[in-house]
N, C-alpha and C. Protein backbone atom coordinates (compact mmCIF):
# COMPACT_ATOMS: atom_id res chain seq x y z
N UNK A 1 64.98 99.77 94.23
CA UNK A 1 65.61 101.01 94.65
C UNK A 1 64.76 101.75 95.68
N UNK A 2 63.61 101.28 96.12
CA UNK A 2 62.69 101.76 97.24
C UNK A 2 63.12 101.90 98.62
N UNK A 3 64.84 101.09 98.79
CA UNK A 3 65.13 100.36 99.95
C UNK A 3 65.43 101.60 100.69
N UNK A 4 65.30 102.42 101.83
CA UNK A 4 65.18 103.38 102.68
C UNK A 4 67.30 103.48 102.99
N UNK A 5 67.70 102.43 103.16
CA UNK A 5 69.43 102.02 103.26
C UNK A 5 70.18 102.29 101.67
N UNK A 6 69.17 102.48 100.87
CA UNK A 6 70.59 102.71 99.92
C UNK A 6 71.76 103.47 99.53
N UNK A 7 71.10 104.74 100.35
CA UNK A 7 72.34 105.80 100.28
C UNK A 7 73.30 105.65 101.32
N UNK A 8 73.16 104.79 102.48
CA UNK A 8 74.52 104.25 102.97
C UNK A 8 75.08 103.23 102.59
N UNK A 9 74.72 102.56 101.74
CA UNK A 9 75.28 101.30 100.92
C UNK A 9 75.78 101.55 100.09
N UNK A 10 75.34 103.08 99.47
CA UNK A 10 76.46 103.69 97.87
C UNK A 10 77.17 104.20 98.72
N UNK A 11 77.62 105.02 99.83
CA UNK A 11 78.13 105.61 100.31
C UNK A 11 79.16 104.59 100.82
N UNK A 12 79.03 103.71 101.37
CA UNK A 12 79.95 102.83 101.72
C UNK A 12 81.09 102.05 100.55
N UNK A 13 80.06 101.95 99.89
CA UNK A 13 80.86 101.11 98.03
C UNK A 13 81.95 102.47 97.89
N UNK A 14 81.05 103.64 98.20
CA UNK A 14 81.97 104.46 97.22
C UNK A 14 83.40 104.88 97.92
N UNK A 15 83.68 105.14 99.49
CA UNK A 15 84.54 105.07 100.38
C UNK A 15 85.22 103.95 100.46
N UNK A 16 84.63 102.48 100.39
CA UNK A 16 85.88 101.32 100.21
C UNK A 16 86.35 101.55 99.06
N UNK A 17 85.95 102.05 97.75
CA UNK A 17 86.72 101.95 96.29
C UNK A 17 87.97 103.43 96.44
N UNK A 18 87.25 104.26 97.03
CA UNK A 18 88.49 105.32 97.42
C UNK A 18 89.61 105.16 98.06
N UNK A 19 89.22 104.26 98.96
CA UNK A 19 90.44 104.00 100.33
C UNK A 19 91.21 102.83 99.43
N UNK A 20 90.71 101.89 98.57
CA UNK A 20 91.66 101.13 97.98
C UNK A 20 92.28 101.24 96.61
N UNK A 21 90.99 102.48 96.24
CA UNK A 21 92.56 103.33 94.78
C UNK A 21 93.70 103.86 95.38
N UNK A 22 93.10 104.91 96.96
CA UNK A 22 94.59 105.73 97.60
C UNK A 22 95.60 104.49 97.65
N UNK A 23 95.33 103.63 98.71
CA UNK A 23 96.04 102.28 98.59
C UNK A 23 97.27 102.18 97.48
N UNK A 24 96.29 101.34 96.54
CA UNK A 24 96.78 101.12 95.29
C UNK A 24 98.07 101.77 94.98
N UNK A 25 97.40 103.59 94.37
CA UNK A 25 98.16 104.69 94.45
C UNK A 25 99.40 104.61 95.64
N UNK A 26 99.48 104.98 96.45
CA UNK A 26 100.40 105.39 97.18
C UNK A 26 101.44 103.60 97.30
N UNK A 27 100.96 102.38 97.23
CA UNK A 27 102.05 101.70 97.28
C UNK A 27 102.73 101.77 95.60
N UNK A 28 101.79 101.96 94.47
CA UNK A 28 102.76 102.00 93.61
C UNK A 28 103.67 103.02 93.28
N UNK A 29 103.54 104.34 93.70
CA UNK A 29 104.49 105.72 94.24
C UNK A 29 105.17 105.27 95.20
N UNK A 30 105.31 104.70 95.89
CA UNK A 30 106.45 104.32 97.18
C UNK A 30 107.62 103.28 96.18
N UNK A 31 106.97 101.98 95.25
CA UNK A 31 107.66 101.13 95.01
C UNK A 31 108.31 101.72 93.94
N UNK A 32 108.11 102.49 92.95
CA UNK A 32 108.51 103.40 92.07
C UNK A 32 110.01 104.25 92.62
N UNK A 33 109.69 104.79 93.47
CA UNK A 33 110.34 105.72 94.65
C UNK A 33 112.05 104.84 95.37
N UNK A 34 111.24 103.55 95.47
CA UNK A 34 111.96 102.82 96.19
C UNK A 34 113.32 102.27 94.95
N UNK A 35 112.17 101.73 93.43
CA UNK A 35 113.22 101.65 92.77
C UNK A 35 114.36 102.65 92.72
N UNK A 36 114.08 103.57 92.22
CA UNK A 36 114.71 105.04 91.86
C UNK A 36 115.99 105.20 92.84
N UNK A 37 115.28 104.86 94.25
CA UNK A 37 116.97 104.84 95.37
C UNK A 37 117.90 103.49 95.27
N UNK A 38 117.08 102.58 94.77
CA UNK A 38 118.21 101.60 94.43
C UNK A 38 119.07 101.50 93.55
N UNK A 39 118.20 101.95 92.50
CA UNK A 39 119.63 102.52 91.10
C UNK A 39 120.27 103.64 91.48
N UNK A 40 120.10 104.51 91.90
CA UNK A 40 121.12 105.83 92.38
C UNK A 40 122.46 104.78 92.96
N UNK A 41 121.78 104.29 94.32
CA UNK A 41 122.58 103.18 95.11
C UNK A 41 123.56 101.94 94.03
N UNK A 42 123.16 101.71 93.51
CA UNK A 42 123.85 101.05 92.32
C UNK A 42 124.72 101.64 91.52
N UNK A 43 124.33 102.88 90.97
CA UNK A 43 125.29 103.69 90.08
C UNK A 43 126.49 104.07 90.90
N UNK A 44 126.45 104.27 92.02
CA UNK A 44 127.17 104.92 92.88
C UNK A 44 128.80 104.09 93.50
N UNK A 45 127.66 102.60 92.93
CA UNK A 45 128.84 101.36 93.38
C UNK A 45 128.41 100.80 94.67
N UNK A 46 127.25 101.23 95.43
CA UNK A 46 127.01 100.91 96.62
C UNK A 46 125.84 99.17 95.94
N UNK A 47 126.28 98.33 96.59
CA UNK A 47 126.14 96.83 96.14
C UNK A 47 125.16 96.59 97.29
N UNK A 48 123.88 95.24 97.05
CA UNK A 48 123.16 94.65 97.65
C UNK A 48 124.28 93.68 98.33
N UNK A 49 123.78 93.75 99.63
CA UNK A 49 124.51 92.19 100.53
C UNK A 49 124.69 90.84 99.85
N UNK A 50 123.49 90.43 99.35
CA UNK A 50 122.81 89.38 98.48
C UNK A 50 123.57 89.47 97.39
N UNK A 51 123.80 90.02 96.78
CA UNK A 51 124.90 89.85 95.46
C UNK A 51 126.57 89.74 96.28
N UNK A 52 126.62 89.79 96.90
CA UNK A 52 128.60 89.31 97.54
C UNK A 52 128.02 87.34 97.65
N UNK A 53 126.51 86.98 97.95
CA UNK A 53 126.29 85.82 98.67
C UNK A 53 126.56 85.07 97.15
N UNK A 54 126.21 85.67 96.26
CA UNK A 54 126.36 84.85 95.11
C UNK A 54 127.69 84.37 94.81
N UNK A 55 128.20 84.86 94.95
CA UNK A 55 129.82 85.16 93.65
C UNK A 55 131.01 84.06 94.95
């Protein structure tokens, strides 16, 4: 721990682990989000393209 660089090396650990919880965070709030408009869209009767391809 003598090394003269370590406080930009915690500093760096600690900014990549932030930038990839926000990450994390914000795509699983978007995909959450995203569900939520597809069931509205569903309840509503409004149908995926992809389901007419089936039937």
């Amino acid at each position: 721990m003598d090394d003269p660089n370590i406080g930009f090396v915690i500093a760096s650990y600690a900014v990549a682990v932030t930038v990839l919880t926000a990450l994390i965070i914000a795509n699983v709030v978007s995909y959450r989000i995203e569900k939520r408009t597809i069931a509205r869209f569903e309840e509503a009767g409004i149908r995926r393209r992809s389901d007419s391809a089936k039937t």
